[in-house]
Protein backbone atom coordinates (compact mmCIF):
# COMPACT_ATOMS: atom_id res chain seq x y z
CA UNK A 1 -69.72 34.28 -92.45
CA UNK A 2 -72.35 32.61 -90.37
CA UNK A 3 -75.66 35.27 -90.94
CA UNK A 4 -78.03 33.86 -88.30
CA UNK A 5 -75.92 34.56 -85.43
CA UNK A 6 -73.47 36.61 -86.97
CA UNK A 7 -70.71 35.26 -85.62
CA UNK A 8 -66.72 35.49 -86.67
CA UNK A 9 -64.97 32.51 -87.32
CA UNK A 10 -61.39 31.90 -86.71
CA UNK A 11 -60.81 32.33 -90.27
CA UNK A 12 -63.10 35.29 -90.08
CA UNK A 13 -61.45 37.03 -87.70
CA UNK A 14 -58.41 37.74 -89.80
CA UNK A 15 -60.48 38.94 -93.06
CA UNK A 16 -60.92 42.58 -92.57
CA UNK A 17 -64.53 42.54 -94.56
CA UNK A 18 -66.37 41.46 -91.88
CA UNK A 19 -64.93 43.60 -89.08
CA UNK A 20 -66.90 46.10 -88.86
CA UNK A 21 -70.40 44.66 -89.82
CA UNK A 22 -72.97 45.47 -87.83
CA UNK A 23 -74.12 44.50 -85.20
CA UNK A 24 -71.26 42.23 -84.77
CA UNK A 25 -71.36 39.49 -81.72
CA UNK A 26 -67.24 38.39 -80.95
CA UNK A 27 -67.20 34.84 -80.59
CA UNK A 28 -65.46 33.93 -77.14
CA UNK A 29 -62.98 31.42 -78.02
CA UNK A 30 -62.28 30.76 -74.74
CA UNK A 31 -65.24 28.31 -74.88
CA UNK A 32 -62.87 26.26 -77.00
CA UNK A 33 -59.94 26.05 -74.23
CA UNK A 34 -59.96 22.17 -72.91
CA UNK A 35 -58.14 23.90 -69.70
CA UNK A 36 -57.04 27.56 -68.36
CA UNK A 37 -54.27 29.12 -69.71
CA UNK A 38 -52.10 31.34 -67.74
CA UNK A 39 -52.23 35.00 -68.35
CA UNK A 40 -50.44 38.07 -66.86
CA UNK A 41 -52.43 41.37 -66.58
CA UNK A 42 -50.07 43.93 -65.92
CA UNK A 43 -50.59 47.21 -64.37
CA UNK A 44 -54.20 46.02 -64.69
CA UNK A 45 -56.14 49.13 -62.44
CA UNK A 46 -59.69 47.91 -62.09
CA UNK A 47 -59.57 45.09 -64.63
CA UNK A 48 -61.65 46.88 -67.66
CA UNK A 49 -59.60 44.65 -70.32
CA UNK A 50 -59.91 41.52 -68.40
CA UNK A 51 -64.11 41.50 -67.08
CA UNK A 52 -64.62 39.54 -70.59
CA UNK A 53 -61.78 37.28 -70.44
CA UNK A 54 -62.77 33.39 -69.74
CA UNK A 55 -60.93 30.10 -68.94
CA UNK A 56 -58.16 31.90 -67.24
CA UNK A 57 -55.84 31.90 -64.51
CA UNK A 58 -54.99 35.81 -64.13
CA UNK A 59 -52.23 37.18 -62.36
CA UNK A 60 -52.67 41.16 -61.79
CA UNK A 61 -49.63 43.57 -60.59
CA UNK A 62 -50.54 46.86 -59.84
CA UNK A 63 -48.56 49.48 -57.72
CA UNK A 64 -51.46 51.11 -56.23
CA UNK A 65 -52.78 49.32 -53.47
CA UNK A 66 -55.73 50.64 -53.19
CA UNK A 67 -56.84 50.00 -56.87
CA UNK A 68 -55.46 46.45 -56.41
CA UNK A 69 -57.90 46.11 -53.58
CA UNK A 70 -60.52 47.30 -55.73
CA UNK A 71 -59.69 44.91 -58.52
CA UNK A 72 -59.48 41.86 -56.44
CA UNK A 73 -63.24 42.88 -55.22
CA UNK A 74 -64.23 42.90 -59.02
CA UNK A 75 -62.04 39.48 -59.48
CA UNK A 76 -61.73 37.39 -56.69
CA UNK A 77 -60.62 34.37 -58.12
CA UNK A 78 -57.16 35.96 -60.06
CA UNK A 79 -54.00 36.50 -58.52
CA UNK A 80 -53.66 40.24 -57.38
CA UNK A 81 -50.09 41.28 -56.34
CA UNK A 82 -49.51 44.78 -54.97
CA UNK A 83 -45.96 45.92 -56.69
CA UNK A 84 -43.55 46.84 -58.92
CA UNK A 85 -45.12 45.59 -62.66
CA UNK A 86 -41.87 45.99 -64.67
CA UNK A 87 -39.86 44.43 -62.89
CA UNK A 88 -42.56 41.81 -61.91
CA UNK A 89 -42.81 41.71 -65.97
CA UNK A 90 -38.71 40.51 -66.33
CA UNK A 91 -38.87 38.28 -63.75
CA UNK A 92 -41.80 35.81 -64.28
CA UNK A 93 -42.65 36.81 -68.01
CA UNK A 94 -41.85 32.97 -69.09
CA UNK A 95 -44.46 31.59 -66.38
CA UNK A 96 -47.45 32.94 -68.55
CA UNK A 97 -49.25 32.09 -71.75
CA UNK A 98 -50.39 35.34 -72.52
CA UNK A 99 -49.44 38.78 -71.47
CA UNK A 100 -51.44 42.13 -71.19
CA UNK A 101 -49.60 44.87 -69.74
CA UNK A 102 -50.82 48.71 -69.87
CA UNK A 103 -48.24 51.27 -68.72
CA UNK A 104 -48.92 54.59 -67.06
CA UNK A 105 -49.51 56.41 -70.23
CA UNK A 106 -49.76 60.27 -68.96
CA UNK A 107 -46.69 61.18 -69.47
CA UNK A 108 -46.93 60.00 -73.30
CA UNK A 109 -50.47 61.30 -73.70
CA UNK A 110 -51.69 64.51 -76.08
CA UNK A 111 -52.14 66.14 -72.38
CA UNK A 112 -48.71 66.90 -72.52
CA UNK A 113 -49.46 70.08 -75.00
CA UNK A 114 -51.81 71.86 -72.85
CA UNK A 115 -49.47 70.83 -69.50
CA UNK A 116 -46.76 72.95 -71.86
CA UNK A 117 -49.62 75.94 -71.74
CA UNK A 118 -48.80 75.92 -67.43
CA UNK A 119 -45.06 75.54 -67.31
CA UNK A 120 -44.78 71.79 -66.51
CA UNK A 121 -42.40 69.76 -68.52
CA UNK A 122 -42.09 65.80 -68.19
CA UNK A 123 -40.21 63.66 -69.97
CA UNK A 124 -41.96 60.25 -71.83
CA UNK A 125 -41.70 57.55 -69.09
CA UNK A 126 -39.43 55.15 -71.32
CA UNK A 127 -40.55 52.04 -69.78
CA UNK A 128 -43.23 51.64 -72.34
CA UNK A 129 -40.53 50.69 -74.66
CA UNK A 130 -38.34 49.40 -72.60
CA UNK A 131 -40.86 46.09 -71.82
CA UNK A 132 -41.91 46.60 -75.80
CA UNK A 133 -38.13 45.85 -77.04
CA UNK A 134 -37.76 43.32 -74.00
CA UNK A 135 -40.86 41.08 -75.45
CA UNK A 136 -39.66 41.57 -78.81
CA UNK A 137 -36.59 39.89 -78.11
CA UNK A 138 -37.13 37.39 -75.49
CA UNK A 139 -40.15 36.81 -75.34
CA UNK A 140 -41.22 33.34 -77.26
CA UNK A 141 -45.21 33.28 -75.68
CA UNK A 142 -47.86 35.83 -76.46
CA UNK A 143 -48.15 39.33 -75.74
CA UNK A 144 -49.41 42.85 -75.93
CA UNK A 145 -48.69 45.81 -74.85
CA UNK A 146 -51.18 48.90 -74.55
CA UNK A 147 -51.53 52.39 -74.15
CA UNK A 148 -52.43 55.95 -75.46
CA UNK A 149 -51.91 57.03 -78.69
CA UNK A 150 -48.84 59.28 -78.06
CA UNK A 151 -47.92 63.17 -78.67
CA UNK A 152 -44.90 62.31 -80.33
CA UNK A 153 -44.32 59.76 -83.49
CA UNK A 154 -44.24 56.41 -81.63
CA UNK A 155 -40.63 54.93 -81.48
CA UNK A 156 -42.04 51.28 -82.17
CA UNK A 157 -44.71 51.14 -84.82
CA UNK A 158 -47.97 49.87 -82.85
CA UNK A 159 -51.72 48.91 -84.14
CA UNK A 160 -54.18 52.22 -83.23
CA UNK A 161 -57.43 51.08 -82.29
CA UNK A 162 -59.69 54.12 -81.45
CA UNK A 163 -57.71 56.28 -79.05
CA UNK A 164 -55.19 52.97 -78.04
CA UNK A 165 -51.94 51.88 -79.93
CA UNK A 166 -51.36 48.64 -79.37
CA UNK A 167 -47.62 46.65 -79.59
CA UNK A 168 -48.06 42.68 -80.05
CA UNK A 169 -46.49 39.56 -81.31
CA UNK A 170 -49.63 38.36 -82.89
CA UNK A 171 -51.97 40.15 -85.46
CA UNK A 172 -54.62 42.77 -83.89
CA UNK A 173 -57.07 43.03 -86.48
CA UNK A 174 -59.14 46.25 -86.46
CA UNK A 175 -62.12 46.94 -84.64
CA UNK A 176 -64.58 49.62 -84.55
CA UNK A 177 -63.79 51.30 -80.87
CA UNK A 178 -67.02 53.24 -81.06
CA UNK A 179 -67.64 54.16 -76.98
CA UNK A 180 -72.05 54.30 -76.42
CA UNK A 181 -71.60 56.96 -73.93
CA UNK A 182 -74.89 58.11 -72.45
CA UNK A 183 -75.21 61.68 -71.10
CA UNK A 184 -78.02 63.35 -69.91
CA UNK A 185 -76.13 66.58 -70.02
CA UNK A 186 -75.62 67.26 -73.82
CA UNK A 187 -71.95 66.98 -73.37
CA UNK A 188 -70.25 65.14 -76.51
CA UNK A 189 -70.42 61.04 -76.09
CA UNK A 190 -66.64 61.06 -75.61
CA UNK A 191 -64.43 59.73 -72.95
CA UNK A 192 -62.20 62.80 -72.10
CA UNK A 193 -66.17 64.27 -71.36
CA UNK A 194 -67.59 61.31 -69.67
CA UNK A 195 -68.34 61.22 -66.41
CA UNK A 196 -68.12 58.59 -63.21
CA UNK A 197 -71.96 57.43 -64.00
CA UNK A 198 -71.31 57.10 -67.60
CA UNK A 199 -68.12 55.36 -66.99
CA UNK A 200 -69.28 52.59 -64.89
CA UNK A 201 -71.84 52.24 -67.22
CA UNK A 202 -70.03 52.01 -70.10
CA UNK A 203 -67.45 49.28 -68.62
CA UNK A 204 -70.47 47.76 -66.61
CA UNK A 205 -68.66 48.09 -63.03
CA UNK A 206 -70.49 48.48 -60.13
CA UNK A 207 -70.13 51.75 -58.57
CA UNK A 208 -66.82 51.95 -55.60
CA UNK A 209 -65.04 53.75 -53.54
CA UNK A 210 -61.64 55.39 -54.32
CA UNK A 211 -59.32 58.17 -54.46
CA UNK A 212 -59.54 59.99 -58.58
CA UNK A 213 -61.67 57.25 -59.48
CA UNK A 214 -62.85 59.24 -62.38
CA UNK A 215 -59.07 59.09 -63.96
CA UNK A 216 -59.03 55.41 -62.86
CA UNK A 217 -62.07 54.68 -64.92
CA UNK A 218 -61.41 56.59 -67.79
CA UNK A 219 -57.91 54.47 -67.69
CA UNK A 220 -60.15 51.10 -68.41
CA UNK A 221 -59.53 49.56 -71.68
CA UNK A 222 -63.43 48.75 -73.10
CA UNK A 223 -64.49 45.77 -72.48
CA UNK A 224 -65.12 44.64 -75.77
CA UNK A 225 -61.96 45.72 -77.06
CA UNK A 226 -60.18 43.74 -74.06
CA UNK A 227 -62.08 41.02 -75.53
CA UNK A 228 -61.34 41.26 -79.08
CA UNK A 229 -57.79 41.42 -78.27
CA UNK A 230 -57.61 38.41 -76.14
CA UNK A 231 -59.66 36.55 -78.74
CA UNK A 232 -56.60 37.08 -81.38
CA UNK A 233 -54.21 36.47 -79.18
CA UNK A 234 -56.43 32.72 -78.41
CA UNK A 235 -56.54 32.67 -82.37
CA UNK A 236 -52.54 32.83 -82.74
CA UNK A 237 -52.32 30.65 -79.33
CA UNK A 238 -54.51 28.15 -81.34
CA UNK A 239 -52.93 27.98 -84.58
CA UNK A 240 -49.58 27.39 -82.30
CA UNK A 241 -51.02 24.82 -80.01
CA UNK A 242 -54.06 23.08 -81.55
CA UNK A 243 -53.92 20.53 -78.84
CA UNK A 244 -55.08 23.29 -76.10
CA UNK A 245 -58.80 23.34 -78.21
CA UNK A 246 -61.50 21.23 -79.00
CA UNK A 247 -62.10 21.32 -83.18
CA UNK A 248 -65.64 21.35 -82.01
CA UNK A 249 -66.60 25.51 -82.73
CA UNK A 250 -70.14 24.85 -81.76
CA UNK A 251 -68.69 25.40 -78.16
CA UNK A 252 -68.26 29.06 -78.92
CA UNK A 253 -71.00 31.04 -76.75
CA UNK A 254 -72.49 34.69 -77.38
């Protein structure tokens, strides 16, 4: 491992010892890209998992037109279409490189036990596994599918990173999800606590306008974590296609 700027190799990157050293700079390997690569970001909200994401041509579908409004504001060069991400998902998967998609997750989140508590019932939203078993089988490019860690025993077994489970074609190593909420308050430094201030701080957004934007933050996959995922996926995507990088790693910036 390089010491002085303690920085992760490719080769690095895969070898669980130097994970979680600290304090631990991800090398974008994105620097290394000759061109951009095409990636989907699916049911991308505000754009929390992509703000660290370089050298890319980003398509975003979101069903909530005023979030996708929002997001375009963050991201004005990507791609924002206002619609129906699963089916967007089977009908253009093969046009992108990469894939991120995050389904709704509430109705597969731990909220479901105290919902019980008031008399509403919901079942699990099955498209979550319905686009995992889809990319599984059809899907020859890269991609990753994200959301909560569930009530029940996961049908498809997934990579948990902090309070995500991830579902992938490439390897995820781990990473130490440790959220540096600030609060003035003395509440606990956790998200389900966290308020809007600490939020936008946390995912360093600029402060907007829109309806439960406290739920829509607290939706945002870190930054950093956005990041390290990407930069596996680029690891995979490089040991595939070699001829999309320059061998020359001194181009990696931190």
């Amino acid at each position: 491992m390089n010491n002085k700027a303690n920085i992760l190799t490719t080769a690095e990157l895969f070898d669980n010892t130097f994970v979680n050293v600290e304090p631990l700079v991800i090398p974008n390997f994105a620097d290394l890209l000759k061109k951009k690569i095409k990636v989907l970001n699916n049911y991308g909200g505000v754009g929390g998992n992509r703000k660290r994401w370089q050298n890319v041509e980003v398509t975003m579908v979101e069903q909530n037109a005023e979030i996708a409004e929002q997001y375009q504001k963050f991201y004005p060069e990507d791609t924002v279409i206002v619609g129906d991400a699963h089916q967007y998902l089977l009908e253009h998967f093969a046009e992108f490189q990469i894939k991120w998609g995050s389904p709704p997750c509430p109705t597969h989140s731990k909220i479901n036990y105290s919902l019980k508590g008031q008399g509403i019932y919901r079942y699990p939203d099955m498209k979550l596994y319905e686009e995992i078993i889809f990319l599984q089988h059809f899907d020859t490019e890269l991609w990753v599918i994200e959301n909560v860690q569930p009530y029940y025993k996961p049908l498809v077994e997934g990579k948990k990173i902090g309070r995500h489970l991830f579902w992938s074609n490439f390897k995820i190593t781990d990473y130490d999800a440790k959220y540096k909420i600030e609060s003035d308050t003395g509440r606990k430094p956790i998200i389900r606590e966290a308020q809007i201030p600490e939020l936008l701080k946390l995912h360093g957004l600029e402060d907007f306008k829109i309806k439960n934007k406290r739920q829509v933050l607290r939706n945002c996959v870190f930054p950093e974590l956005g990041l390290h995922v990407f930069n596996c996926a680029l690891a995979e995507l490089r040991q595939r296609q070699p001829e999309l990088f320059y061998e020359d790693t001194s181009k990696i910036a931190v």
